[in-house]
PDB file of N, CA and C in Angstrom:
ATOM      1  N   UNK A   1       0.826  -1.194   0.000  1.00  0.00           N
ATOM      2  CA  UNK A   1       0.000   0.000   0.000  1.00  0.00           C
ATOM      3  C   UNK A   1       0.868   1.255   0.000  1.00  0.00           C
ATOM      4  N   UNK A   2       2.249   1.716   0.737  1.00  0.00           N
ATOM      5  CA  UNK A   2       3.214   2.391   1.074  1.00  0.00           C
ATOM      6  C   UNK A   2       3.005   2.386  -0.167  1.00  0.00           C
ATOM      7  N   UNK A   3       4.010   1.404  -1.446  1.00  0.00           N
ATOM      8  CA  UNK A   3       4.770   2.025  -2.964  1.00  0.00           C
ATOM      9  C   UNK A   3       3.701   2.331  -3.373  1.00  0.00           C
ATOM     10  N   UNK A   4       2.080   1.810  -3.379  1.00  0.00           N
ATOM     11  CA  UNK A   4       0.585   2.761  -4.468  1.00  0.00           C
ATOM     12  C   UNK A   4       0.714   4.077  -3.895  1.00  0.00           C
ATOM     13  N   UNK A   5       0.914   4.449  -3.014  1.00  0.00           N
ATOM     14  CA  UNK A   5       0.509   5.839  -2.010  1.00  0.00           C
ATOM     15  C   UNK A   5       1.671   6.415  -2.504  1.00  0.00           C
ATOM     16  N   UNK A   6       3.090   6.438  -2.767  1.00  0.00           N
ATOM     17  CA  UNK A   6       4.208   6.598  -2.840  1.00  0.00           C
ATOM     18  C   UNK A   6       4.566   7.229  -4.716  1.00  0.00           C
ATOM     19  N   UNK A   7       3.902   6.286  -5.034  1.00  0.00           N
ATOM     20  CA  UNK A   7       3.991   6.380  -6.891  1.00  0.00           C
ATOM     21  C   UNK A   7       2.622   7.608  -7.148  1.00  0.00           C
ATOM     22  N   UNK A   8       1.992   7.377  -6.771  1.00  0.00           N
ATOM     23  CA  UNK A   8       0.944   8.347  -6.334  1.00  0.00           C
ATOM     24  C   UNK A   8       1.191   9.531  -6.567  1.00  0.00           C
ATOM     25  N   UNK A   9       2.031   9.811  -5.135  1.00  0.00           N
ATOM     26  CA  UNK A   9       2.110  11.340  -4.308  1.00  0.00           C
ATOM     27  C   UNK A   9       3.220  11.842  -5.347  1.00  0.00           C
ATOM     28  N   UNK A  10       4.381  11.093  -5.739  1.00  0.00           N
ATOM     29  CA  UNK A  10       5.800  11.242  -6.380  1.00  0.00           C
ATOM     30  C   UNK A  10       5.250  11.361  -7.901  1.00  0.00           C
ATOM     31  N   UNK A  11       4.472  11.163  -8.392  1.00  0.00           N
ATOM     32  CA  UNK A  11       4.321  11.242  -9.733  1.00  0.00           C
ATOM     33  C   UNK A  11       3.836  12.750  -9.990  1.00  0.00           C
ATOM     34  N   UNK A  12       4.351  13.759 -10.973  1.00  0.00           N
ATOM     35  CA  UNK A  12       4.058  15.459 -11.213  1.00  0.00           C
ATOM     36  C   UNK A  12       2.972  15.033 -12.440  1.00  0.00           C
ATOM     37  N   UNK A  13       1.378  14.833 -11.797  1.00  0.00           N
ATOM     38  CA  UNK A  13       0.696  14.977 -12.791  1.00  0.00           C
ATOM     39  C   UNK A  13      -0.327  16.281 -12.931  1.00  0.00           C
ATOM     40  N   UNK A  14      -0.126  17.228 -11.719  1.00  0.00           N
ATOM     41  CA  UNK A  14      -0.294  18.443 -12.450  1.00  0.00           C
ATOM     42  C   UNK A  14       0.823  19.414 -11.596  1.00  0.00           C
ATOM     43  N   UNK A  15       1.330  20.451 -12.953  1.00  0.00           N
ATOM     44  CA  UNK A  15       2.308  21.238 -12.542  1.00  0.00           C
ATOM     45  C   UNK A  15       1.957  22.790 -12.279  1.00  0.00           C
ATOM     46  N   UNK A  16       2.688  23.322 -11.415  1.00  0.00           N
ATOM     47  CA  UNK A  16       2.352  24.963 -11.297  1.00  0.00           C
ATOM     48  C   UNK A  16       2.414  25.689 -12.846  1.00  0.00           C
ATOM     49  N   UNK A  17       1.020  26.444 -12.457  1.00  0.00           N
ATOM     50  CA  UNK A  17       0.226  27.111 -13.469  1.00  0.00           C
ATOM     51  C   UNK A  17      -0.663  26.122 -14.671  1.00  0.00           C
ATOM     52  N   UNK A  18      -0.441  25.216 -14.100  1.00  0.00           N
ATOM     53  CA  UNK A  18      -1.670  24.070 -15.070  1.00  0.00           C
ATOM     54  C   UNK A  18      -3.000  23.879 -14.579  1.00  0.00           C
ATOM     55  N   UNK A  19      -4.070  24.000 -15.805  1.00  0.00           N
ATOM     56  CA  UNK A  19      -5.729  24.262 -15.144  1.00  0.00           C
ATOM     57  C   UNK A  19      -6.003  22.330 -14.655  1.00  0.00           C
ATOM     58  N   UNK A  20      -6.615  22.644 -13.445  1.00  0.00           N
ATOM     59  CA  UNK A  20      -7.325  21.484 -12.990  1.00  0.00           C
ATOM     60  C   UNK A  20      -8.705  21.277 -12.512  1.00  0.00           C
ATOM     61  N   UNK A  21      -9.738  20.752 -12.536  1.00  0.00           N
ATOM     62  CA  UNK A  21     -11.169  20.895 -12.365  1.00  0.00           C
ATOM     63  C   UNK A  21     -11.093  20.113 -10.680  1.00  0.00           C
ATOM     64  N   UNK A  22     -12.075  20.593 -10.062  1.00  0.00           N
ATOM     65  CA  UNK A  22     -11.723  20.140  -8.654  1.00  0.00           C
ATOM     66  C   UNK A  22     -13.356  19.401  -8.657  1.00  0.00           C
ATOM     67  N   UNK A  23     -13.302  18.113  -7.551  1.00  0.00           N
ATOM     68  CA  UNK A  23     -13.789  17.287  -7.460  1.00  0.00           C
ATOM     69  C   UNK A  23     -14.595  17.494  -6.626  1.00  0.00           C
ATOM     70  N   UNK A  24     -15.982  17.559  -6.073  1.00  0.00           N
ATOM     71  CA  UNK A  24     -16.871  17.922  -4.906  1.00  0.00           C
ATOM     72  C   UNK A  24     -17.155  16.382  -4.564  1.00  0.00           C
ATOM     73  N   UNK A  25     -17.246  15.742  -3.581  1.00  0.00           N
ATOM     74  CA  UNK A  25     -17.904  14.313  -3.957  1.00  0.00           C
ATOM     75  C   UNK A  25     -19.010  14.160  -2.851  1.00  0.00           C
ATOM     76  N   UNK A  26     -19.900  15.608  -2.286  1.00  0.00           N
ATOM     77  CA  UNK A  26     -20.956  15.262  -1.936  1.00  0.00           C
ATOM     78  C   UNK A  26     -21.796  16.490  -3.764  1.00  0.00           C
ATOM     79  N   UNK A  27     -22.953  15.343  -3.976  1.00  0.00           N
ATOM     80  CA  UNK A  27     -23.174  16.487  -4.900  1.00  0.00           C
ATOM     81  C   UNK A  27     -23.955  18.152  -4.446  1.00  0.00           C
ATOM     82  N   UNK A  28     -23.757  18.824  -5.196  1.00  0.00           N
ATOM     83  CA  UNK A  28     -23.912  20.204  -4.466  1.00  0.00           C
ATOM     84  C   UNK A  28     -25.244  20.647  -5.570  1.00  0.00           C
ATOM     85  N   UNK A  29     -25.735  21.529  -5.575  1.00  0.00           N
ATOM     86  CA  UNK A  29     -26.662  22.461  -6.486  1.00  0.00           C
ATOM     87  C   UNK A  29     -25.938  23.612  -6.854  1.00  0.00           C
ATOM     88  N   UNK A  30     -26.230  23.574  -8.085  1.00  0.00           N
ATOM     89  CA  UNK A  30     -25.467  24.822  -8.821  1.00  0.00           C
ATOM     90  C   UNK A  30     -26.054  26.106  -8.847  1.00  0.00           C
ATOM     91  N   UNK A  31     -25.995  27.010  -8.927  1.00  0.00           N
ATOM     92  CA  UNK A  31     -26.798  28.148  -9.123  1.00  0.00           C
ATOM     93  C   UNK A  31     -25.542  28.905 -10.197  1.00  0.00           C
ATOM     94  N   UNK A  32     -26.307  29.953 -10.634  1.00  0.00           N
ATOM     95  CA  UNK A  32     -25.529  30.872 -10.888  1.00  0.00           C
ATOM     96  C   UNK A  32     -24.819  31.822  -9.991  1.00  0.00           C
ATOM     97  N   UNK A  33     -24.985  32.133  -8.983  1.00  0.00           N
ATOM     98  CA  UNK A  33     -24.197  32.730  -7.636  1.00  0.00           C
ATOM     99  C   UNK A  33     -22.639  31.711  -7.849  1.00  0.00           C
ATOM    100  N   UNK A  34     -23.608  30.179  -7.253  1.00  0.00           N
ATOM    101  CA  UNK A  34     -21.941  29.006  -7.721  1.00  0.00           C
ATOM    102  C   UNK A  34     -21.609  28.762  -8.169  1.00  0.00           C
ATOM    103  N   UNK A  35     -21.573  29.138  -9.469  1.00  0.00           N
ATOM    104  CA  UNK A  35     -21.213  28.839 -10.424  1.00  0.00           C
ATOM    105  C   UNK A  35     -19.568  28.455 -10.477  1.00  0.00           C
ATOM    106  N   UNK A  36     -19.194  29.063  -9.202  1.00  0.00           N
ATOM    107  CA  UNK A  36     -17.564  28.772  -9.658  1.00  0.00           C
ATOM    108  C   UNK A  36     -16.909  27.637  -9.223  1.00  0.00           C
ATOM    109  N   UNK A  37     -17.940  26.612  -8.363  1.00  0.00           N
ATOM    110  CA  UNK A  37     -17.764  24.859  -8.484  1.00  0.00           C
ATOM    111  C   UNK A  37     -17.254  24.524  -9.471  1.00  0.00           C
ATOM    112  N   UNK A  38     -18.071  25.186 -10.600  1.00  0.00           N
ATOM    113  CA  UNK A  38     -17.611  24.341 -12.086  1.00  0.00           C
ATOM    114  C   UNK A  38     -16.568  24.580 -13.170  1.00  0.00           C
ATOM    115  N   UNK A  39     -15.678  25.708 -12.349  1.00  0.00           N
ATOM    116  CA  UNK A  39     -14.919  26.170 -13.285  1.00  0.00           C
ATOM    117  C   UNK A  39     -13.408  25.742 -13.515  1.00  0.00           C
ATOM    118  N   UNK A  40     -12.680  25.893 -14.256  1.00  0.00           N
ATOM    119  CA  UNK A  40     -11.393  25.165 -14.126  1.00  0.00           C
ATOM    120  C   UNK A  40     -10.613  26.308 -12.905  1.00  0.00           C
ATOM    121  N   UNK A  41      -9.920  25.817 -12.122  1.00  0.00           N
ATOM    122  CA  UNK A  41      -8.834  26.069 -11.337  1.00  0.00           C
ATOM    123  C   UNK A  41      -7.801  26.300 -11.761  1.00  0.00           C
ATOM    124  N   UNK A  42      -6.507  27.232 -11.508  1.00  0.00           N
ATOM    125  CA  UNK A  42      -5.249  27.180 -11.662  1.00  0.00           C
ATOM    126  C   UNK A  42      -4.432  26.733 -10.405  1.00  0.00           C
ATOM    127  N   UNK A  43      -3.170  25.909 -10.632  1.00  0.00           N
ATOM    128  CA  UNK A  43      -2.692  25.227  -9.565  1.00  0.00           C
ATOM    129  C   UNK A  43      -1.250  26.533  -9.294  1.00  0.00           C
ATOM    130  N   UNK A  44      -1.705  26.847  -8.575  1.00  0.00           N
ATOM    131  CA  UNK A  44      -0.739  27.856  -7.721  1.00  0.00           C
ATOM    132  C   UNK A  44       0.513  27.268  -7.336  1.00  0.00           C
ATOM    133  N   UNK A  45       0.873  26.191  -6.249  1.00  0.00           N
ATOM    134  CA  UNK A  45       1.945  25.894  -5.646  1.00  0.00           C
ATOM    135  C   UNK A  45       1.741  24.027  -5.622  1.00  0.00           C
ATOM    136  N   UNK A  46       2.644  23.166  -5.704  1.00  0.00           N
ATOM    137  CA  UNK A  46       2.219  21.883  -5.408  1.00  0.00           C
ATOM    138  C   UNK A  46       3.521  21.686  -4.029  1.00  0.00           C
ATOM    139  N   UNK A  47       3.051  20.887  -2.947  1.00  0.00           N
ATOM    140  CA  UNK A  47       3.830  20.684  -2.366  1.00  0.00           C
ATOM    141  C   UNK A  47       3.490  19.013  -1.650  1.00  0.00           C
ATOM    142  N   UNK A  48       4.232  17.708  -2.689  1.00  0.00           N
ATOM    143  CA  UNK A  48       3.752  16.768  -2.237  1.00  0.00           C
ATOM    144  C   UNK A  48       2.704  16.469  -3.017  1.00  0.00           C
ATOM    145  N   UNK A  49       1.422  15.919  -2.526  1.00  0.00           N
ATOM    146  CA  UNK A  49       0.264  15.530  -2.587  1.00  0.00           C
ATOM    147  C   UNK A  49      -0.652  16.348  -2.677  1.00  0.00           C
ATOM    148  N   UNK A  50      -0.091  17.803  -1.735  1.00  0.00           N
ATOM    149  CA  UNK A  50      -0.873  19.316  -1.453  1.00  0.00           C
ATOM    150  C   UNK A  50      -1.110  19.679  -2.569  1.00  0.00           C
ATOM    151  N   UNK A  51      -2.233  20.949  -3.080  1.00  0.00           N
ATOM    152  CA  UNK A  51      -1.876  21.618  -3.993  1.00  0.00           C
ATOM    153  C   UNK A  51      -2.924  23.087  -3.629  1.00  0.00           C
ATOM    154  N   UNK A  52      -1.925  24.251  -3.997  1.00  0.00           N
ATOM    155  CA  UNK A  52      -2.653  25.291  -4.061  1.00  0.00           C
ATOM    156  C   UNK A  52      -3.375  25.853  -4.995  1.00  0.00           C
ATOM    157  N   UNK A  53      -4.805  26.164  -5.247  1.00  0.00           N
ATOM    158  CA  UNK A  53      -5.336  26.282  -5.995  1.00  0.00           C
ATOM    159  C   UNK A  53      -6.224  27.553  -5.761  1.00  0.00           C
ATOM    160  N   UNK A  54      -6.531  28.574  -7.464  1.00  0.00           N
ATOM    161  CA  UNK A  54      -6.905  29.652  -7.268  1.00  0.00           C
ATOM    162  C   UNK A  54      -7.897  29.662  -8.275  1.00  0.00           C
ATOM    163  N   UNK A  55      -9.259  29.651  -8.683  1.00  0.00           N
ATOM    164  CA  UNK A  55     -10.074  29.863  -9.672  1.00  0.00           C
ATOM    165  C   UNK A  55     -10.138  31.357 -10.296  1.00  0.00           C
ATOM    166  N   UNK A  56      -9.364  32.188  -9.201  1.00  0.00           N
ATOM    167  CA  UNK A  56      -9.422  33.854 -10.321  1.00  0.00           C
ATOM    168  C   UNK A  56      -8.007  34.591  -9.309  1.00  0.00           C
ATOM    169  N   UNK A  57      -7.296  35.213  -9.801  1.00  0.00           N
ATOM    170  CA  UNK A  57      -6.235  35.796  -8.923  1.00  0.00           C
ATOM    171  C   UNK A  57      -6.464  36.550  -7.717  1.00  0.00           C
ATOM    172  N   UNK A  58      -7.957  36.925  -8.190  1.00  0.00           N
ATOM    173  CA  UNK A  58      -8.467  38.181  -6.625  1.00  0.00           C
ATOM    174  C   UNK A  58      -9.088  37.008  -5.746  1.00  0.00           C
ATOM    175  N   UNK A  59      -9.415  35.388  -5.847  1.00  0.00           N
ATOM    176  CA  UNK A  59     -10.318  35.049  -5.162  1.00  0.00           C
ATOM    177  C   UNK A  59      -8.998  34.655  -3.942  1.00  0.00           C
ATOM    178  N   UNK A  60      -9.485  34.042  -2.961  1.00  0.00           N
ATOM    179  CA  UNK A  60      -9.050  33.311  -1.631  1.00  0.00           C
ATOM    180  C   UNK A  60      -8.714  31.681  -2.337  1.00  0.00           C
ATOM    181  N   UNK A  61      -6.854  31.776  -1.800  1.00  0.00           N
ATOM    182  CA  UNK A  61      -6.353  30.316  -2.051  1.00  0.00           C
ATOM    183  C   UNK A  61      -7.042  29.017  -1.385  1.00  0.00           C
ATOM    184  N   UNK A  62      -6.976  28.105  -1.871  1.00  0.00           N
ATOM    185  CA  UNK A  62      -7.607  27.166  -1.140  1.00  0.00           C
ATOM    186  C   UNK A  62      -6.758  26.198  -1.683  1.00  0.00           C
ATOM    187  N   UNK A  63      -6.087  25.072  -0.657  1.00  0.00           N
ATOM    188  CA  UNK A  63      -5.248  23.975  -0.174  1.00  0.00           C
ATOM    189  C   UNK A  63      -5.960  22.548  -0.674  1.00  0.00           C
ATOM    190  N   UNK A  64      -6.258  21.933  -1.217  1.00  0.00           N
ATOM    191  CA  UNK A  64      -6.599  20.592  -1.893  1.00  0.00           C
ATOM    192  C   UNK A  64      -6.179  20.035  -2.135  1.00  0.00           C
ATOM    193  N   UNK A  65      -5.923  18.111  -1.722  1.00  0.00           N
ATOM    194  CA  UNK A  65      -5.460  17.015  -1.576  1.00  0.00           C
ATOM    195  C   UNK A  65      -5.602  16.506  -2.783  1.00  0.00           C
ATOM    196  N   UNK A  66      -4.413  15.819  -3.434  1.00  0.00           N
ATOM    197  CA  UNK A  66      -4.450  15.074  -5.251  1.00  0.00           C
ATOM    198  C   UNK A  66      -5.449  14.293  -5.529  1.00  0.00           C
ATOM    199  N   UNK A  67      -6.381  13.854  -4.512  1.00  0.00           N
ATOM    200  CA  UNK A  67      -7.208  12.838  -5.137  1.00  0.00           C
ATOM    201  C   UNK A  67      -8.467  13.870  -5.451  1.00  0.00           C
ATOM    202  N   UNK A  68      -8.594  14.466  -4.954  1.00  0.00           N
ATOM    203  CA  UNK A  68      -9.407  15.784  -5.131  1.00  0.00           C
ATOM    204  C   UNK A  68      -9.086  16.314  -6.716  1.00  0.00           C
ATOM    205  N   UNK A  69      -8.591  16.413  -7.583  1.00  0.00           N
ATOM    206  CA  UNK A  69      -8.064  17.132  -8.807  1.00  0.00           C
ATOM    207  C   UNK A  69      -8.271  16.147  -9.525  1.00  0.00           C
ATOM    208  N   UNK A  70      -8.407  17.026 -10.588  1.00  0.00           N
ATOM    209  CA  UNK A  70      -8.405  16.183 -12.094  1.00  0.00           C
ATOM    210  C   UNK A  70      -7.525  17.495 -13.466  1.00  0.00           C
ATOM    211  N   UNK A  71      -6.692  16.369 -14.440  1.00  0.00           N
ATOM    212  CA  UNK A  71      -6.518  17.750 -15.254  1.00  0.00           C
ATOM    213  C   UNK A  71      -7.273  18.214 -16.183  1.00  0.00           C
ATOM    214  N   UNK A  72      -7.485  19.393 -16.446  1.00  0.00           N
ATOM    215  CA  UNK A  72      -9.035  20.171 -17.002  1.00  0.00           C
ATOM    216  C   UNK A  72      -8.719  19.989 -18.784  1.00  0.00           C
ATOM    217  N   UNK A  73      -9.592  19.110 -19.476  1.00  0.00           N
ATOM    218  CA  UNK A  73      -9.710  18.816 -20.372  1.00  0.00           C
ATOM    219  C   UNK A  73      -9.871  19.788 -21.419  1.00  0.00           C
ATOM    220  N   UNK A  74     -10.758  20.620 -20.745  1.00  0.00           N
ATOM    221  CA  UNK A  74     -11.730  21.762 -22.113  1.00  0.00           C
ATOM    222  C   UNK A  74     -12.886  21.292 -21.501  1.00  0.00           C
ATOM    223  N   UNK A  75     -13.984  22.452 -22.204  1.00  0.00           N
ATOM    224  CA  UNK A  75     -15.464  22.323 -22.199  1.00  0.00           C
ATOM    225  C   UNK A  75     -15.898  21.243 -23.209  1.00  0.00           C
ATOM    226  N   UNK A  76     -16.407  20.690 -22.874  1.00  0.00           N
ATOM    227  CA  UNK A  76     -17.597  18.955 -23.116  1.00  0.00           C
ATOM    228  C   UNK A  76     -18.636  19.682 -23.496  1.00  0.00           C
ATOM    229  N   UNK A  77     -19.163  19.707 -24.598  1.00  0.00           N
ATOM    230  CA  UNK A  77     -20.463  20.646 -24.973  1.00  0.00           C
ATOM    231  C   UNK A  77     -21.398  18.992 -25.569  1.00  0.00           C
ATOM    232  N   UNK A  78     -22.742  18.842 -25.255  1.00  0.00           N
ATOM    233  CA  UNK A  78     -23.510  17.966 -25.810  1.00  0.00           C
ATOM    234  C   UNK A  78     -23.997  18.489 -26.957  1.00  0.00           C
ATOM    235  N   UNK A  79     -24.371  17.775 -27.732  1.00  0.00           N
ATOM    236  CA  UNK A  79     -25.153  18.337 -29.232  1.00  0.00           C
ATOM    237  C   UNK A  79     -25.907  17.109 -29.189  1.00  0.00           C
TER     238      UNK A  79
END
């Protein structure tokens, strides 16, 4: 379990200044007020497993754990 947790944490799969979509895993309701649940993130600082993350430069940093992240693809539009 140590080397999965280890290969994990040690692997740089997202780097400072790369967009990442952040993971909620109770589901939430969206509004337009919250809209900013859904938006891609920029990864500020990684330290470890940590990562600092900022959705607009004026907003408040917020600290989020790697399993929490994903890297931000683009917009998925249905037709």
């Amino acid at each position: 379990m140590k080397a999965r947790y280890n290969q994990l944490a040690n692997s740089a799969s997202l780097q400072e200044d790369s967009v990442a979509v952040l993971h909620y895993p109770e589901e939430r309701k969206i509004t337009e007020a919250t809209d900013v649940l859904a938006a891609p993130y920029i990864v500020i600082t990684r330290i470890n497993v940590i990562y600092w993350i900022q959705w607009d430069p004026r907003a408040k940093k917020m600290v989020i754990h790697l399993d929490r992240l994903a890297p931000y693809l683009g917009a998925t539009w249905d037709v």
